[in-house]
N, C-alpha and C. Protein backbone atom coordinates (compact mmCIF):
# COMPACT_ATOMS: atom_id res chain seq x y z
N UNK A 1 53.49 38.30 -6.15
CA UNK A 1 53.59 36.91 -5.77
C UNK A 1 52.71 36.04 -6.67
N UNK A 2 51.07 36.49 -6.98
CA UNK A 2 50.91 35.50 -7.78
C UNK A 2 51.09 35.45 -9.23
N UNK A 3 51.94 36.64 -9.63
CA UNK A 3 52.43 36.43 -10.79
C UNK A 3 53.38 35.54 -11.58
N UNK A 4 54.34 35.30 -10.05
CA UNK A 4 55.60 34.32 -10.00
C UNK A 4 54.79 32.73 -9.47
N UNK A 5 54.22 32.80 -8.84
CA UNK A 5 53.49 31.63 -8.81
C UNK A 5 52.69 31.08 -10.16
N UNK A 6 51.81 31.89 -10.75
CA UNK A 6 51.19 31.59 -12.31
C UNK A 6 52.22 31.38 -12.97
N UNK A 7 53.42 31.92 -13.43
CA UNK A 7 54.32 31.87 -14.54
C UNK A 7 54.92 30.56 -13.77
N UNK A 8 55.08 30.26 -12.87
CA UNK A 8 56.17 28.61 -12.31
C UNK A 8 54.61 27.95 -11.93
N UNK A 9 53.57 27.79 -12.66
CA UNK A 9 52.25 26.80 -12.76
C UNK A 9 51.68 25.94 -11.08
N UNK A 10 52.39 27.12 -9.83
CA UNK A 10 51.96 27.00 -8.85
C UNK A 10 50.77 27.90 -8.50
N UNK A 11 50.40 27.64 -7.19
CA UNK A 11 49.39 28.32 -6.36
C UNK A 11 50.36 29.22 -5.48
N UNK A 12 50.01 30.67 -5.07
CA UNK A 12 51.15 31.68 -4.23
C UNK A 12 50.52 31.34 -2.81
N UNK A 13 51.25 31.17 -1.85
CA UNK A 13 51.38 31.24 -0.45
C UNK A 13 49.83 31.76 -0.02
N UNK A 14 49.43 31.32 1.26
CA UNK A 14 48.02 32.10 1.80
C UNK A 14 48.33 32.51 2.95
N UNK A 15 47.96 33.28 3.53
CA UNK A 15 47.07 34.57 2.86
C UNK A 15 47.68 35.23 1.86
N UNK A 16 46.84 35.59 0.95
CA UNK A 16 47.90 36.23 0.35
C UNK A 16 46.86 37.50 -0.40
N UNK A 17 47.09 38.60 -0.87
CA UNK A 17 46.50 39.54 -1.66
C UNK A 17 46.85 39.48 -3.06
N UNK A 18 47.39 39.35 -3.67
CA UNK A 18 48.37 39.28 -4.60
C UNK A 18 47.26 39.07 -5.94
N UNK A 19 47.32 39.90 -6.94
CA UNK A 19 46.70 39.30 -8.63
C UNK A 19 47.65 39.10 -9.40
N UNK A 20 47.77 38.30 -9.97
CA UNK A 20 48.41 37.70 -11.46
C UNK A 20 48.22 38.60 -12.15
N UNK A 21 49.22 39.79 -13.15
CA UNK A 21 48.83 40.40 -13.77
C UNK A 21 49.83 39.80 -15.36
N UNK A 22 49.71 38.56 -15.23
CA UNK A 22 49.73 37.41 -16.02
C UNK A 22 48.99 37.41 -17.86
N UNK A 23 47.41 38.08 -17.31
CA UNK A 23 46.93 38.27 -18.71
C UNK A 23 47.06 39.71 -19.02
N UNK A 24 47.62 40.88 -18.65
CA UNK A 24 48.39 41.65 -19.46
C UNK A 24 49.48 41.42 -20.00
N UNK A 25 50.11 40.42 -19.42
CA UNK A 25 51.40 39.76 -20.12
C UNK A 25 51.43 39.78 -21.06
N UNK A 26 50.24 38.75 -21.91
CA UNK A 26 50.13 37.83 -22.50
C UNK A 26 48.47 38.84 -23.50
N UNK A 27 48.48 39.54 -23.35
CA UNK A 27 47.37 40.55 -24.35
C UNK A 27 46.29 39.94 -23.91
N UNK A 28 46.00 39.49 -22.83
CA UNK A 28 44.12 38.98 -22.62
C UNK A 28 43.45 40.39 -21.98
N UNK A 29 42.17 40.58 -22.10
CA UNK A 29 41.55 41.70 -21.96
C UNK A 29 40.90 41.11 -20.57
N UNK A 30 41.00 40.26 -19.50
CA UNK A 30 40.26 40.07 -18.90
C UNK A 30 41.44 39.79 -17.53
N UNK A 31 42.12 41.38 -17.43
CA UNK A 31 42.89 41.28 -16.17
C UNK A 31 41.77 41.60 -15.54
N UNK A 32 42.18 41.23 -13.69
CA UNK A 32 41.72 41.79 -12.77
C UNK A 32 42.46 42.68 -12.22
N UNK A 33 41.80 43.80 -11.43
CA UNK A 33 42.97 44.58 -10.66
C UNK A 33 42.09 44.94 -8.94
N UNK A 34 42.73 45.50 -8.23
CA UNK A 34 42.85 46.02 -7.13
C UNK A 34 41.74 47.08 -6.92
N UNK A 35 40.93 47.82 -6.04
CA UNK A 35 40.65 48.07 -6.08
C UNK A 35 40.87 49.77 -5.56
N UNK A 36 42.55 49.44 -5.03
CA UNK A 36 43.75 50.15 -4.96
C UNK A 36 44.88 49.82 -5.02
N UNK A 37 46.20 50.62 -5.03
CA UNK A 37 47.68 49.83 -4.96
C UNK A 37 48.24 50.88 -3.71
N UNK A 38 48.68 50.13 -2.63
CA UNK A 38 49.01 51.20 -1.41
C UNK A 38 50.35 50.51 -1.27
N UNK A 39 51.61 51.53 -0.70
CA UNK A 39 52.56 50.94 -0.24
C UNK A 39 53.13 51.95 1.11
N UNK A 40 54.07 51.44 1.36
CA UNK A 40 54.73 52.46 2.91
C UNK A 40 56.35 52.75 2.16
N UNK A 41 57.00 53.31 2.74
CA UNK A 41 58.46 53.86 2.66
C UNK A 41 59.00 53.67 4.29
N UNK A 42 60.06 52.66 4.63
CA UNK A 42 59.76 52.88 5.70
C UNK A 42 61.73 53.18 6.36
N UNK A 43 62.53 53.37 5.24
CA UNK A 43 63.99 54.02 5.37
C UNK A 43 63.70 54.72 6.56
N UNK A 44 64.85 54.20 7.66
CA UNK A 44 64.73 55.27 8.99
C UNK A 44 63.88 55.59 10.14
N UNK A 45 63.00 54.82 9.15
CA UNK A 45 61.00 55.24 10.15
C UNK A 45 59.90 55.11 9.36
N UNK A 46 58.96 55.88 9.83
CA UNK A 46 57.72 55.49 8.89
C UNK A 46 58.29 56.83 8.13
N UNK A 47 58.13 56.68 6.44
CA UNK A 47 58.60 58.29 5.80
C UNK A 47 57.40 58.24 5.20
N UNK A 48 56.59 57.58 4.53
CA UNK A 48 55.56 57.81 3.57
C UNK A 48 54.72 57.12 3.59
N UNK A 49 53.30 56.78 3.12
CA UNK A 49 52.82 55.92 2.74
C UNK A 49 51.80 55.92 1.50
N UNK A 50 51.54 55.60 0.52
CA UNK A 50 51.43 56.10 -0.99
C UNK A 50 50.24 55.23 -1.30
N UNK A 51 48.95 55.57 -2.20
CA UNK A 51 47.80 54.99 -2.43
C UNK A 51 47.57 55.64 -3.47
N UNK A 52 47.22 54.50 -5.20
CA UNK A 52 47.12 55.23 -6.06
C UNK A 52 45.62 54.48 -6.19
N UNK A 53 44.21 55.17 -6.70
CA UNK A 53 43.13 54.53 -6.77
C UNK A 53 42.86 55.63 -7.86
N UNK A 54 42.31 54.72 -9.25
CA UNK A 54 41.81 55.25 -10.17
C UNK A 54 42.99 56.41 -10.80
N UNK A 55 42.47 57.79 -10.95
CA UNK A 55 43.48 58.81 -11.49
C UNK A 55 44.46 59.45 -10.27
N UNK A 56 43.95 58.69 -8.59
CA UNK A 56 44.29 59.53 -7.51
C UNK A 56 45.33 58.87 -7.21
N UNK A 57 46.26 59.84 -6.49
CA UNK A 57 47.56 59.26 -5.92
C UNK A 57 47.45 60.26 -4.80
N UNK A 58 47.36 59.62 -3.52
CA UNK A 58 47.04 60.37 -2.17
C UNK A 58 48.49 59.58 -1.24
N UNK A 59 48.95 60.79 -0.59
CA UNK A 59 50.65 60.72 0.04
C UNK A 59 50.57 60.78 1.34
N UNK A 60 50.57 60.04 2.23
CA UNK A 60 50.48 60.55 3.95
C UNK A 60 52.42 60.55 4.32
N UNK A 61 52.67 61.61 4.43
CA UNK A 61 53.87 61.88 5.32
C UNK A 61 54.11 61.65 6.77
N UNK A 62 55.22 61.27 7.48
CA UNK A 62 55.57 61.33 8.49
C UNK A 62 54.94 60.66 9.38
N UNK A 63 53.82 60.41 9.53
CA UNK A 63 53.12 59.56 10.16
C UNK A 63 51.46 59.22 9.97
N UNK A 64 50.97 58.37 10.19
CA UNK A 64 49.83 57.54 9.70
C UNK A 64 48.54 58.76 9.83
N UNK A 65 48.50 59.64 10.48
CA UNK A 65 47.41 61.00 10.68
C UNK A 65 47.70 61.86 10.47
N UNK A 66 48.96 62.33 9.77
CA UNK A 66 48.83 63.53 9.05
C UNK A 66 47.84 63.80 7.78
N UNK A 67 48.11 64.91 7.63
CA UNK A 67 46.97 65.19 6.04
C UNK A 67 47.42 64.59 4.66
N UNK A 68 46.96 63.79 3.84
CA UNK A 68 46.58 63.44 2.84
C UNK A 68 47.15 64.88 1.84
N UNK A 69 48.16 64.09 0.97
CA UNK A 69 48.28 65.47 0.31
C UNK A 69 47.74 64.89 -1.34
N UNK A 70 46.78 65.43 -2.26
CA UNK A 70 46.23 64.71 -3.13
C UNK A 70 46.77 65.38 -4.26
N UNK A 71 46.85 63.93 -5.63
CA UNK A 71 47.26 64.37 -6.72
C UNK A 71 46.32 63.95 -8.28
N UNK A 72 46.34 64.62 -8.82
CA UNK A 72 45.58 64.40 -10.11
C UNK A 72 46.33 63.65 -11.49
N UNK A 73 46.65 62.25 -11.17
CA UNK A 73 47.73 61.99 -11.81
C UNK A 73 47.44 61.94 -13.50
N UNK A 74 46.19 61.96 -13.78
CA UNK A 74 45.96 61.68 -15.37
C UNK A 74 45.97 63.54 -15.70
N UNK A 75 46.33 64.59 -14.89
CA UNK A 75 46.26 65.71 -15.58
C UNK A 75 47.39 66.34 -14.61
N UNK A 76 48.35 65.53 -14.39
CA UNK A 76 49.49 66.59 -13.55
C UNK A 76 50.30 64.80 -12.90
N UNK A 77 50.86 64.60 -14.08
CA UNK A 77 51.52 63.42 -14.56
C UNK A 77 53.16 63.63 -13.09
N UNK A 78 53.39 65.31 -13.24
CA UNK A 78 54.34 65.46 -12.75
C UNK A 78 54.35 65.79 -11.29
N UNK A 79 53.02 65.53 -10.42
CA UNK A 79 52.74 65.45 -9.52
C UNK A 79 52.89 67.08 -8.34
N UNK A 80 52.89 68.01 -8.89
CA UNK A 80 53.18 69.64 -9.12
C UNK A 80 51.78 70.34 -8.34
N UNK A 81 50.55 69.81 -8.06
CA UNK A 81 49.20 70.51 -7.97
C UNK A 81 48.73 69.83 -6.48
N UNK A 82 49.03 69.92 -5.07
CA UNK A 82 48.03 69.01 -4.19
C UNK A 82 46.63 69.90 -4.10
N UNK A 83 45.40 68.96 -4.71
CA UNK A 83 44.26 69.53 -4.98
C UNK A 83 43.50 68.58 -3.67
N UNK A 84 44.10 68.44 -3.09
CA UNK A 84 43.07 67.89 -1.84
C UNK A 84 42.14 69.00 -1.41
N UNK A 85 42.22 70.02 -1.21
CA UNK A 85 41.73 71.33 -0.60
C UNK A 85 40.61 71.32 -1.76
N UNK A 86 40.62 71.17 -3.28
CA UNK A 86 39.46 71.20 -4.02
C UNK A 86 38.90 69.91 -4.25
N UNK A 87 39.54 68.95 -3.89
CA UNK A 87 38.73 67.25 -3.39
C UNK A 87 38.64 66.92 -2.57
N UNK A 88 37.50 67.17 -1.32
CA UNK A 88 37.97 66.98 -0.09
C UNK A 88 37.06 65.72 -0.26
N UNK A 89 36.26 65.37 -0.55
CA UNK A 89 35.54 64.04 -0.22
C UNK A 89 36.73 62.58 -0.96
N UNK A 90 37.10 62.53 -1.75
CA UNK A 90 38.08 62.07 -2.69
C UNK A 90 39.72 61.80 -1.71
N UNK A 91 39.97 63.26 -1.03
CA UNK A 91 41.07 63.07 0.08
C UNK A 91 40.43 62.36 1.27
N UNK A 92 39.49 62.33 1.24
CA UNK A 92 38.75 61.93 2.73
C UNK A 92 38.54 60.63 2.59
N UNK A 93 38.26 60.08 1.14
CA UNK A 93 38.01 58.31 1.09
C UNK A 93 39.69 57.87 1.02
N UNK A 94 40.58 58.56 0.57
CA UNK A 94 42.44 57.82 0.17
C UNK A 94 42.54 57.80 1.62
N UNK A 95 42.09 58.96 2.45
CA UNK A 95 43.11 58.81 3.94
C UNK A 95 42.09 57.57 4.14
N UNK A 96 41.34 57.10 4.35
CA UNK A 96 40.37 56.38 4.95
C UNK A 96 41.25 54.74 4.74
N UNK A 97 41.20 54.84 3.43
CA UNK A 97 42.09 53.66 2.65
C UNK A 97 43.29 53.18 3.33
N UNK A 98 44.13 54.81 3.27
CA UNK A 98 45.68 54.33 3.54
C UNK A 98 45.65 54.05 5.10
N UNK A 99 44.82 54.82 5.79
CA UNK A 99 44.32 53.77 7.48
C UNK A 99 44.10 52.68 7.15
N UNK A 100 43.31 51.84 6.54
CA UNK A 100 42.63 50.45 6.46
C UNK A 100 43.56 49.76 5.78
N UNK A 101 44.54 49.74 4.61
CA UNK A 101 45.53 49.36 4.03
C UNK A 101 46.93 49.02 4.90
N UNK A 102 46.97 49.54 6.05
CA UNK A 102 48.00 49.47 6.85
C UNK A 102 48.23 48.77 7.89
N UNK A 103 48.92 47.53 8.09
CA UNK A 103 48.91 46.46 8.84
C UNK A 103 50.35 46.47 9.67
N UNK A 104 50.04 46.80 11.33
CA UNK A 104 51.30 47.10 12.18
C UNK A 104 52.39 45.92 12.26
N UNK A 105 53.17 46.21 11.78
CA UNK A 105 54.00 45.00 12.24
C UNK A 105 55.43 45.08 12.82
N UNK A 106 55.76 44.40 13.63
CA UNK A 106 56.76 44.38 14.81
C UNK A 106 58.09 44.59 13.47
N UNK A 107 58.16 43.89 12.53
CA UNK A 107 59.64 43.58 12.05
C UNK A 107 59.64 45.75 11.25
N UNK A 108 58.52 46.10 11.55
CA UNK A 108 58.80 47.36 10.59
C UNK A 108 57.87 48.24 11.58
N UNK A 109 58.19 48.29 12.45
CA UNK A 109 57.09 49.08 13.95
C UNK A 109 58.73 50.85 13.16
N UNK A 110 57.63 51.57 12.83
CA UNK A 110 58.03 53.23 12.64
C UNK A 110 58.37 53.47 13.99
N UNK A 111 59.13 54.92 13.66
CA UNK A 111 59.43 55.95 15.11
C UNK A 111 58.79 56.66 15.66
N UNK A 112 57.30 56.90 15.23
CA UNK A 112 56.18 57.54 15.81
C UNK A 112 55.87 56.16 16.30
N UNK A 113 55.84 55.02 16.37
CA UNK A 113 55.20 54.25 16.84
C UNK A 113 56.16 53.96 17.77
N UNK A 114 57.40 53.47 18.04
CA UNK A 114 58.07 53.05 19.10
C UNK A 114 57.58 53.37 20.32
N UNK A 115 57.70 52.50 20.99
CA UNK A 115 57.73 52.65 22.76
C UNK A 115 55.93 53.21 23.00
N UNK A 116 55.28 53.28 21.87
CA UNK A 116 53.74 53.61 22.19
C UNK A 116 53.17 52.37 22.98
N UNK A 117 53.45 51.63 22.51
CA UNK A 117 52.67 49.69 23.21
C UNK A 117 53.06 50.02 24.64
């Protein structure tokens, strides 16, 4: 959002999270970024929910408390190795994340969640 807002010389909607990644566009060395990028899958139900921080890409399946399955993406590009079991502090801060990253909402309430309220 505020990428499309910077490029049309507006301000993006508030609240909003959103960075302009505007000066990679454009070759400036002084992007900002995230301090993660988290998203959900939510076809059918809740199916996934995905958090890439630094070289880590940590996967919660099926529902919001299952286990963290962890990946080493700058040395297993093809995502082939879950080394959570040899990163447990590392799996223990992504699950922490992809809890705190996750905001319930009625228009996308999952099937582990139904009928819980």
């Amino acid at each position: 959002m505020a990428t499309a807002a910077e490029l049309a010389g507006t301000k993006p909607p508030t609240p909003n999270d959103s960075i302009s990644f505007v000066p990679t566009l454009i070759g400036k060395a002084s992007q900002k970024s995230h301090e993660f990028l988290y998203w959900e899958f939510h076809e059918g139900g809740f199916k996934q929910a995905a958090l890439y921080r630094s070289r880590w890409k940590g996967i919660r399946s099926s529902g919001p408390n299952e286990p963290v399955v962890l990946y080493d993406v700058t040395n297993d590009i093809g995502e082939k190795t879950n080394v959570a079991k040899a990163q447990p502090e590392i799996a223990e801060t992504i699950g922490t994340y992809l809890k705190s990253a996750r905001t319930a909402s009625p228009e996308w309430e999952p099937k582990w969640q139904a009928g819980s309220r």
